[in-house]
PDB file of N, CA and C in Angstrom:
ATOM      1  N   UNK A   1     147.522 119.979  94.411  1.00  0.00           N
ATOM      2  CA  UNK A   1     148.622 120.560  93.675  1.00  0.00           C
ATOM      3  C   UNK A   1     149.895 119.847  94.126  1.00  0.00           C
ATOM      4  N   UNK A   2     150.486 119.353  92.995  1.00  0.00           N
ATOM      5  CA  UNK A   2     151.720 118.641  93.486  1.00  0.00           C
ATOM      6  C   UNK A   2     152.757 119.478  94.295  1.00  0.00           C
ATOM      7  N   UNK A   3     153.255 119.402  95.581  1.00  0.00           N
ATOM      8  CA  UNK A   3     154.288 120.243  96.038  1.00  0.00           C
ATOM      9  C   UNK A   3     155.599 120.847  95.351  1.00  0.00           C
ATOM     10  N   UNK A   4     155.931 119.858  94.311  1.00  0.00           N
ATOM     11  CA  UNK A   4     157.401 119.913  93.595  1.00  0.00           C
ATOM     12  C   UNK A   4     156.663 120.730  92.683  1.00  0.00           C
ATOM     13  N   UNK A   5     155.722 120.669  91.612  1.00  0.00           N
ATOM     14  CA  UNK A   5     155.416 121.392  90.662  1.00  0.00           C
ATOM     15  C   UNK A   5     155.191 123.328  91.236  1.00  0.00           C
ATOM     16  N   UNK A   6     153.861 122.835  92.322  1.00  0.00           N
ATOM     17  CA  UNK A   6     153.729 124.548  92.942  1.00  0.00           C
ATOM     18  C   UNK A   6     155.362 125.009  93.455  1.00  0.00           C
ATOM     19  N   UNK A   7     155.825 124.383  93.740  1.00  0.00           N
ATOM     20  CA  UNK A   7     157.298 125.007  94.404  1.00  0.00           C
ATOM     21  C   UNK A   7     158.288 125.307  93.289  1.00  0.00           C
ATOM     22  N   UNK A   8     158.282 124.364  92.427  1.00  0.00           N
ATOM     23  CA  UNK A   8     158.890 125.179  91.327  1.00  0.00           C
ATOM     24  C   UNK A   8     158.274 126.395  90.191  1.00  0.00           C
ATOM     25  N   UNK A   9     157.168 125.955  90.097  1.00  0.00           N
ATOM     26  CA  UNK A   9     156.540 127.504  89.856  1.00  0.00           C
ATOM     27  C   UNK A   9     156.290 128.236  90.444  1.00  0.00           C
ATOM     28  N   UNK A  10     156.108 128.314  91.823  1.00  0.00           N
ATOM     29  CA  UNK A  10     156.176 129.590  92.486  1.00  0.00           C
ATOM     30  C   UNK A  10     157.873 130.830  93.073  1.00  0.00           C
ATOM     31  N   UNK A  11     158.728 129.640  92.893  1.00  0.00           N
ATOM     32  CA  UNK A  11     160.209 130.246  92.457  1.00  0.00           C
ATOM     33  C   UNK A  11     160.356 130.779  91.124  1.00  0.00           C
ATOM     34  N   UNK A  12     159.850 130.117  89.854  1.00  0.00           N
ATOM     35  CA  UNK A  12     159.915 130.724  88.768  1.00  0.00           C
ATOM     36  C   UNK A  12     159.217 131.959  88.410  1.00  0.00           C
ATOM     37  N   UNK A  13     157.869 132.338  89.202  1.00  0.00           N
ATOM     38  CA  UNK A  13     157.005 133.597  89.254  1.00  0.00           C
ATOM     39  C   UNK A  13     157.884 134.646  90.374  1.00  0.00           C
ATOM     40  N   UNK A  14     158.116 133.991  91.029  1.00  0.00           N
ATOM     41  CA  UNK A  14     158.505 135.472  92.023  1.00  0.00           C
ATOM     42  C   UNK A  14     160.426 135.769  91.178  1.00  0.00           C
ATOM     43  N   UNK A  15     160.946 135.405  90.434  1.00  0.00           N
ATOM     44  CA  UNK A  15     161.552 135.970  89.454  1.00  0.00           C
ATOM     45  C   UNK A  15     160.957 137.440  89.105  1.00  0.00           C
ATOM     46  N   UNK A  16     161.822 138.473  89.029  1.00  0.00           N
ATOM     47  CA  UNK A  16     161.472 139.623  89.281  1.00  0.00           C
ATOM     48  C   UNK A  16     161.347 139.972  87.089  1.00  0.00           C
ATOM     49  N   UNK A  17     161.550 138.959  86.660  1.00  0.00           N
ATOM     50  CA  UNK A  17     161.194 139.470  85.251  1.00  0.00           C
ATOM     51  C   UNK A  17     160.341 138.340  84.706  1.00  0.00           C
ATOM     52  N   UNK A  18     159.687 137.315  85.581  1.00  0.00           N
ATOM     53  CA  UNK A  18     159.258 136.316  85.214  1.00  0.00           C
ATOM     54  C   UNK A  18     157.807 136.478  84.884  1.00  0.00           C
ATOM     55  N   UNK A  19     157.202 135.874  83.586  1.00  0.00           N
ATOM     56  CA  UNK A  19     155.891 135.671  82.541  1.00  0.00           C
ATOM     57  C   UNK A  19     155.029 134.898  83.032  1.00  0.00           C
ATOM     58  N   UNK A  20     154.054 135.063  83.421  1.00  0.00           N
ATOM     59  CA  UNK A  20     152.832 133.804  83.369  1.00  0.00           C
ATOM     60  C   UNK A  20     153.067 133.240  82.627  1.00  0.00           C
ATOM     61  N   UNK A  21     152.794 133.960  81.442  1.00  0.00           N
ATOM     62  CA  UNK A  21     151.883 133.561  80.044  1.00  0.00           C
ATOM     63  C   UNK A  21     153.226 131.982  79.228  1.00  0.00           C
ATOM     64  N   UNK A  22     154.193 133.025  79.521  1.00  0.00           N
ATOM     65  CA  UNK A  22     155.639 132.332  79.261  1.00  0.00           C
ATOM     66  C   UNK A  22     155.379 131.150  79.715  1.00  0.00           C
ATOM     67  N   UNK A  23     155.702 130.978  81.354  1.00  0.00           N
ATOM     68  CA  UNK A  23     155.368 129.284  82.016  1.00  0.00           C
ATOM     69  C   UNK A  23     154.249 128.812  81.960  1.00  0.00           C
ATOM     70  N   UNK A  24     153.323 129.247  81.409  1.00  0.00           N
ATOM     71  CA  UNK A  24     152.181 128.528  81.003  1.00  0.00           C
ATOM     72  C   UNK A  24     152.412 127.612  79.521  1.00  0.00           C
ATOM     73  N   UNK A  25     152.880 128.249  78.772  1.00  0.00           N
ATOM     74  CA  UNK A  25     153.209 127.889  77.259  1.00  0.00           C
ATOM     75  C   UNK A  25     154.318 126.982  77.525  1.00  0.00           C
ATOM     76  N   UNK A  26     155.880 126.765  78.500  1.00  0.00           N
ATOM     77  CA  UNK A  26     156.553 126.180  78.979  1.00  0.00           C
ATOM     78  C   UNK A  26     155.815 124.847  79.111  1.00  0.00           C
ATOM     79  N   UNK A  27     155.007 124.826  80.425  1.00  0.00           N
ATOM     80  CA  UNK A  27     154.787 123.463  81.091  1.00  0.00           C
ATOM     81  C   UNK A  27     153.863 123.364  80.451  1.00  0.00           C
ATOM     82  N   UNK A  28     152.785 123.841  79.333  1.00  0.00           N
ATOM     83  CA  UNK A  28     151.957 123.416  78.590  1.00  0.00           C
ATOM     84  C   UNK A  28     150.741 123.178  79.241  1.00  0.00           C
ATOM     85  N   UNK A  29     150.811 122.902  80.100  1.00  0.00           N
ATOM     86  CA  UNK A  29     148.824 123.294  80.600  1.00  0.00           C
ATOM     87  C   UNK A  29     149.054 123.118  82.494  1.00  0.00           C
ATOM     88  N   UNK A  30     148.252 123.780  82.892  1.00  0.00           N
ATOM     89  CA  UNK A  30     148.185 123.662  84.467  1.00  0.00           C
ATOM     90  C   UNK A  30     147.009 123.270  84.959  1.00  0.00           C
ATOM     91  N   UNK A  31     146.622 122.408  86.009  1.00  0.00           N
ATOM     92  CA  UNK A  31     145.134 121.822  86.412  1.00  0.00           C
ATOM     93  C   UNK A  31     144.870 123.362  86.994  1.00  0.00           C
ATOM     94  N   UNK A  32     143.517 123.132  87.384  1.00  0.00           N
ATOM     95  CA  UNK A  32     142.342 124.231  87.714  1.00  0.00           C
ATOM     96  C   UNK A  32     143.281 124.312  89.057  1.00  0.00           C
ATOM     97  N   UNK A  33     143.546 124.170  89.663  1.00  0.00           N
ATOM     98  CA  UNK A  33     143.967 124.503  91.132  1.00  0.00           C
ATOM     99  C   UNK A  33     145.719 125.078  91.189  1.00  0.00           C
ATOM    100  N   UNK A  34     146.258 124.871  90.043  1.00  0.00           N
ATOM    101  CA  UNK A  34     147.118 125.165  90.358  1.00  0.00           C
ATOM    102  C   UNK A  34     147.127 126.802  89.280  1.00  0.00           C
ATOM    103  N   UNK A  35     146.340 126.683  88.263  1.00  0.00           N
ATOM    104  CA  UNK A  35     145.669 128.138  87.905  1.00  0.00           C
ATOM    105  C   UNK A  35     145.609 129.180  88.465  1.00  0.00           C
ATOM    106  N   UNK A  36     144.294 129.108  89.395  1.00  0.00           N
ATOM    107  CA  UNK A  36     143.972 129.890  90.492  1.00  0.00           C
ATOM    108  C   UNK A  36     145.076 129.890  91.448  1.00  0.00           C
ATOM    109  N   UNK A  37     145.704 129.474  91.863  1.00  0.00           N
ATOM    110  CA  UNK A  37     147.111 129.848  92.769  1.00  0.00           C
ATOM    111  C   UNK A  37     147.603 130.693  91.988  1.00  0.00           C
ATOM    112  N   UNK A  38     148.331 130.608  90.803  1.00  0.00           N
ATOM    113  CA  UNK A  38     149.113 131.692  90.189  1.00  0.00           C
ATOM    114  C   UNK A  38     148.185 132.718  90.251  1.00  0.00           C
ATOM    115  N   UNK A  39     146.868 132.941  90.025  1.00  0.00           N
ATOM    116  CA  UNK A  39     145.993 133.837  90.316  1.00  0.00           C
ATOM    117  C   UNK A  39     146.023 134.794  91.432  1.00  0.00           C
ATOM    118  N   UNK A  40     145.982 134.047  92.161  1.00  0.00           N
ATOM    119  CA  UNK A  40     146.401 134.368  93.672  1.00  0.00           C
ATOM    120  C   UNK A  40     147.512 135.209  93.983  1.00  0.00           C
ATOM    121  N   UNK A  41     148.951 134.579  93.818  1.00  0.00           N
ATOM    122  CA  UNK A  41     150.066 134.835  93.614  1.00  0.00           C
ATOM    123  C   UNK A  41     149.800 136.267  92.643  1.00  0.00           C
ATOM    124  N   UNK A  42     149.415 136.117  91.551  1.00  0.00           N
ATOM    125  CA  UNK A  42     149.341 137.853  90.971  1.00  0.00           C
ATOM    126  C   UNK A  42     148.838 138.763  91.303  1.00  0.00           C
ATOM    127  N   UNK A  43     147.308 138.180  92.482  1.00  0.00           N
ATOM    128  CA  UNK A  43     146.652 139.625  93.141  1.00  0.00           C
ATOM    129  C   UNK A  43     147.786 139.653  93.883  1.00  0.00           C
ATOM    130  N   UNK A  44     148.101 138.854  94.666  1.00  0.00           N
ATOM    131  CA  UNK A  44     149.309 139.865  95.938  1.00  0.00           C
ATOM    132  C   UNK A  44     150.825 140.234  95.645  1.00  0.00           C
ATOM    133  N   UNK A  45     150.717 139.996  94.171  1.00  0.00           N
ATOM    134  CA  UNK A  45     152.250 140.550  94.161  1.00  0.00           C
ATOM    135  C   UNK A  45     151.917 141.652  93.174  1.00  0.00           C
ATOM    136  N   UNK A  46     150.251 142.691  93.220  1.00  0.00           N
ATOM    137  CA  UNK A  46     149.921 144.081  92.346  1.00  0.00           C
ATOM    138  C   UNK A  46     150.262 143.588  90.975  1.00  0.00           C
ATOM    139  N   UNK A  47     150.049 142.208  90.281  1.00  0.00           N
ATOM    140  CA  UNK A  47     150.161 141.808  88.851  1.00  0.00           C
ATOM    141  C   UNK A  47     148.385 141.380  87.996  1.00  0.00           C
ATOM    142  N   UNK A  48     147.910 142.080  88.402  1.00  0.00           N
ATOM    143  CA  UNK A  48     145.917 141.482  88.502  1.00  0.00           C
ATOM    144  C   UNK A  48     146.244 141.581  86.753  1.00  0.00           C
ATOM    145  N   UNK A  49     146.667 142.835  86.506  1.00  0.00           N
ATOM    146  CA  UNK A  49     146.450 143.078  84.889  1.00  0.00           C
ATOM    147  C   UNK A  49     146.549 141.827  83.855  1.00  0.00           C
ATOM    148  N   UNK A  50     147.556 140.824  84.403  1.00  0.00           N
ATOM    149  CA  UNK A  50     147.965 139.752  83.868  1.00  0.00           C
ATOM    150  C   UNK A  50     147.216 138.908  83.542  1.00  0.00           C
ATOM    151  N   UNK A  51     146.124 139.075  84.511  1.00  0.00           N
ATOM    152  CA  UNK A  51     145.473 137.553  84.861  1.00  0.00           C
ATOM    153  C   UNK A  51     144.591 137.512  83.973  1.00  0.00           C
ATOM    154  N   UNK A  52     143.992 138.721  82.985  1.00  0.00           N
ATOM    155  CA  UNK A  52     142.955 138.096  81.872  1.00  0.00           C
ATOM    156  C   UNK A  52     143.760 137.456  80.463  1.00  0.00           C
ATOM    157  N   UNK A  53     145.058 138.138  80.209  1.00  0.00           N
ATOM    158  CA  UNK A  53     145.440 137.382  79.010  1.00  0.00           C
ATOM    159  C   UNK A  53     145.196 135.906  79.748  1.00  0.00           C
ATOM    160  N   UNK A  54     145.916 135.699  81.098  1.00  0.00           N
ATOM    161  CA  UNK A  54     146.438 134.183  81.537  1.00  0.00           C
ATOM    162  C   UNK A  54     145.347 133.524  81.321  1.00  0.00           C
ATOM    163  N   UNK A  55     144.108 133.928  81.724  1.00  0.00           N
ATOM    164  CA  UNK A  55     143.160 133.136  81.692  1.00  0.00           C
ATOM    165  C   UNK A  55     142.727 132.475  80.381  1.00  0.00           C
ATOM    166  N   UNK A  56     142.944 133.847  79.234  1.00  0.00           N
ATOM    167  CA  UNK A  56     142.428 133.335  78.287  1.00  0.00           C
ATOM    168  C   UNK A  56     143.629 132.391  77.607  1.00  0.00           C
ATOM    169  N   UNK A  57     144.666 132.453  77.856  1.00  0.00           N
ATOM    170  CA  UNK A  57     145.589 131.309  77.315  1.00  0.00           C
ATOM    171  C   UNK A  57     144.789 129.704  77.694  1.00  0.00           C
ATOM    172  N   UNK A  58     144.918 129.821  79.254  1.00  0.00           N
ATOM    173  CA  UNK A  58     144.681 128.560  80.391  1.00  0.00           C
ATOM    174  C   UNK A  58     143.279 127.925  79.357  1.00  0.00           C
ATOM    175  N   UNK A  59     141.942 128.805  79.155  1.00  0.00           N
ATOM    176  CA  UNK A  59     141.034 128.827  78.638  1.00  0.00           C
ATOM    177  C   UNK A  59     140.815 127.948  77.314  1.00  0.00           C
ATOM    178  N   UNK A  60     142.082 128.139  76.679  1.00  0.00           N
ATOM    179  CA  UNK A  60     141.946 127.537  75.143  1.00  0.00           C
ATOM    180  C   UNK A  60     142.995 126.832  75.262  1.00  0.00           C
ATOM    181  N   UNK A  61     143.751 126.742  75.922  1.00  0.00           N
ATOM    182  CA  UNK A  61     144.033 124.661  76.265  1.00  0.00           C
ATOM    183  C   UNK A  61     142.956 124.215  76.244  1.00  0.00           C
ATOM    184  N   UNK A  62     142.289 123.995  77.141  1.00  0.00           N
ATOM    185  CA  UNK A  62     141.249 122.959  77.347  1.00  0.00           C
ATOM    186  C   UNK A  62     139.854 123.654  77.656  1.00  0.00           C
ATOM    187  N   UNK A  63     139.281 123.200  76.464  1.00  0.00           N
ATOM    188  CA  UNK A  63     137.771 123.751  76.000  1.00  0.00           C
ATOM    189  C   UNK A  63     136.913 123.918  76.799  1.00  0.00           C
ATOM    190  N   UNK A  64     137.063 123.057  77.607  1.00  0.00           N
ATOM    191  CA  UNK A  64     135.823 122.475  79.005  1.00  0.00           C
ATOM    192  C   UNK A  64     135.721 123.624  79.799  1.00  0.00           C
ATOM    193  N   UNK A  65     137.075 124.231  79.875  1.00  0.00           N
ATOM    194  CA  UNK A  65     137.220 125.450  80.935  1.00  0.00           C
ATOM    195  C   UNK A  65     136.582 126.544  80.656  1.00  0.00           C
ATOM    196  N   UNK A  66     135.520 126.667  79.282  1.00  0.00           N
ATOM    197  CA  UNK A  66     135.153 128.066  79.004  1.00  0.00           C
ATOM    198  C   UNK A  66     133.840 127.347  79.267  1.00  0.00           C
ATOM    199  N   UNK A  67     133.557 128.218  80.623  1.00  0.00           N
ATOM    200  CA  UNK A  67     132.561 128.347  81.201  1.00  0.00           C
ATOM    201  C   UNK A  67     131.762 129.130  82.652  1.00  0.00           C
ATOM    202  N   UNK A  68     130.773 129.245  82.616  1.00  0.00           N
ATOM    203  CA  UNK A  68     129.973 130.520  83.403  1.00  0.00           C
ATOM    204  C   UNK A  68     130.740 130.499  84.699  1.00  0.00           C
ATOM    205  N   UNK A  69     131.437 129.352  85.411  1.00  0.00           N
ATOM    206  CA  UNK A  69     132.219 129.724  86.874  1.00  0.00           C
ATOM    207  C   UNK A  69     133.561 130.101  86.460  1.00  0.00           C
ATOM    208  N   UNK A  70     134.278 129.686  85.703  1.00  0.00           N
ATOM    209  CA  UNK A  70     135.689 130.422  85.533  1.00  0.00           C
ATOM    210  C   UNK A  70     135.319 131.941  84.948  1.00  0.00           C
ATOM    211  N   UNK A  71     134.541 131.812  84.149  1.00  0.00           N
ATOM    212  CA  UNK A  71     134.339 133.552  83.769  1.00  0.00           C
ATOM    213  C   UNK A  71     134.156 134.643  84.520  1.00  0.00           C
ATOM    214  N   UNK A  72     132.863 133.717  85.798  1.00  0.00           N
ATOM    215  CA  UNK A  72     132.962 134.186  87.159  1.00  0.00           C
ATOM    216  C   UNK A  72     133.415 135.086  87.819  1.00  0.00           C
ATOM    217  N   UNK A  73     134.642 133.658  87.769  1.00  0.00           N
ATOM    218  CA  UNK A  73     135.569 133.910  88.934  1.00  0.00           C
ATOM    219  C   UNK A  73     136.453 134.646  88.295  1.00  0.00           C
ATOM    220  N   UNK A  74     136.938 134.830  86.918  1.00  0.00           N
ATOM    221  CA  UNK A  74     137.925 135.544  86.685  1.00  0.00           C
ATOM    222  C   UNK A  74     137.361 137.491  86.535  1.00  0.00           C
ATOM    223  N   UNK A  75     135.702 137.655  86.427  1.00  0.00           N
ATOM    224  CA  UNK A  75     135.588 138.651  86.449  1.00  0.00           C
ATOM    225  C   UNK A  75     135.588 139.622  87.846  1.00  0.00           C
ATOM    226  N   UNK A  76     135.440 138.397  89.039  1.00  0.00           N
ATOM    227  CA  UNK A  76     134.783 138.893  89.925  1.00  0.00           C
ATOM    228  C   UNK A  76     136.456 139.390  90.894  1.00  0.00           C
ATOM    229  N   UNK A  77     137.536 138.288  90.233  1.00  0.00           N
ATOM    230  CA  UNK A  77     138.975 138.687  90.675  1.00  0.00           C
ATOM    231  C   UNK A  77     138.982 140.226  89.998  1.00  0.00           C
ATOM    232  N   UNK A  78     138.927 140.272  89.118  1.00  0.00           N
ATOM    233  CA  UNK A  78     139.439 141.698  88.721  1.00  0.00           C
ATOM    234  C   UNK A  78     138.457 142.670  89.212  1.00  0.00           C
ATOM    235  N   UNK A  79     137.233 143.018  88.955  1.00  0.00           N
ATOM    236  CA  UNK A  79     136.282 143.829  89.675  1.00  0.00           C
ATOM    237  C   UNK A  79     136.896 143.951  91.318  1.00  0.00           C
ATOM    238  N   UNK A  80     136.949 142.862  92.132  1.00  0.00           N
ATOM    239  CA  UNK A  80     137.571 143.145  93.350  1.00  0.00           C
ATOM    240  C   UNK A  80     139.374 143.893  93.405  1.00  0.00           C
ATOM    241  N   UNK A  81     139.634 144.229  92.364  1.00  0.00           N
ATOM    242  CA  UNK A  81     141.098 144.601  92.091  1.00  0.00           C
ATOM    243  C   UNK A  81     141.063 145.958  91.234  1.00  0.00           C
ATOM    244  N   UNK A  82     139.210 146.564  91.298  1.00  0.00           N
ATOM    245  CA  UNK A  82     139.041 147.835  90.543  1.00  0.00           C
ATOM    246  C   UNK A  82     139.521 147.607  89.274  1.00  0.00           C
ATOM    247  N   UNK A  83     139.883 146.694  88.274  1.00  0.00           N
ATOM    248  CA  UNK A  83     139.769 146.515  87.258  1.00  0.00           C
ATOM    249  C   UNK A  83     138.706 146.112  86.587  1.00  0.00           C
ATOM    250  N   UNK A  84     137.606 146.977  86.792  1.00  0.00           N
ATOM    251  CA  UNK A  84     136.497 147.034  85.899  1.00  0.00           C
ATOM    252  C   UNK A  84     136.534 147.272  84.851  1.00  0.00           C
ATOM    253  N   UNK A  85     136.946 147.972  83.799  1.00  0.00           N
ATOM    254  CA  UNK A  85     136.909 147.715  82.571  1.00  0.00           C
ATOM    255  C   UNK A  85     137.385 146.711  82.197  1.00  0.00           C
ATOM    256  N   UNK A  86     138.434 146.294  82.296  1.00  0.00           N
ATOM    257  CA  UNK A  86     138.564 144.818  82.184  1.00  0.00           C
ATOM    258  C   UNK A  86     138.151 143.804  82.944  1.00  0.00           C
ATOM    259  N   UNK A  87     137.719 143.816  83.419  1.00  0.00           N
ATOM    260  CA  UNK A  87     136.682 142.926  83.588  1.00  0.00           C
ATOM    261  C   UNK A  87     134.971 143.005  82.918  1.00  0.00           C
TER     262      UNK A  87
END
């Protein structure tokens, strides 16, 4: 993950009115690693709810990504966050 990119998105998320979904559509696509960080960043700042629209945005950028380990991992984040129905 480039340092300048995570550092400026991680100032733009901890903005106390600041969108995933928003800086996702902004910078137009994020690699797999820097994904899961914002991921990250939303379990510990109590934002989990977020993370299935995000995913499914991240998801339909790039086609490749819909598949059995991101689905995974994005069900197994929320189940660990008691968001079982959604998940």
């Amino acid at each position: 993950m480039s340092t300048v990119f995570s550092k400026n998105l991680f100032n733009k998320l901890n903005k106390t009115d600041s969108c995933p979904l928003q800086l996702l559509k902004q910078d137009g696509d994020w690699t797999k690693q820097n994904f899961w960080a914002v991921v990250t960043f939303l379990r510990h700042h109590s934002r989990s709810l977020e993370i299935l629209q995000l995913f499914g945005m991240w998801k339909n950028i790039e086609k490749s990504r819909i598949n059995e380990l991101n689905y995974n991992k994005t069900i197994r984040v929320l189940v660990e966050d008691d968001l079982i129905e959604e998940a």
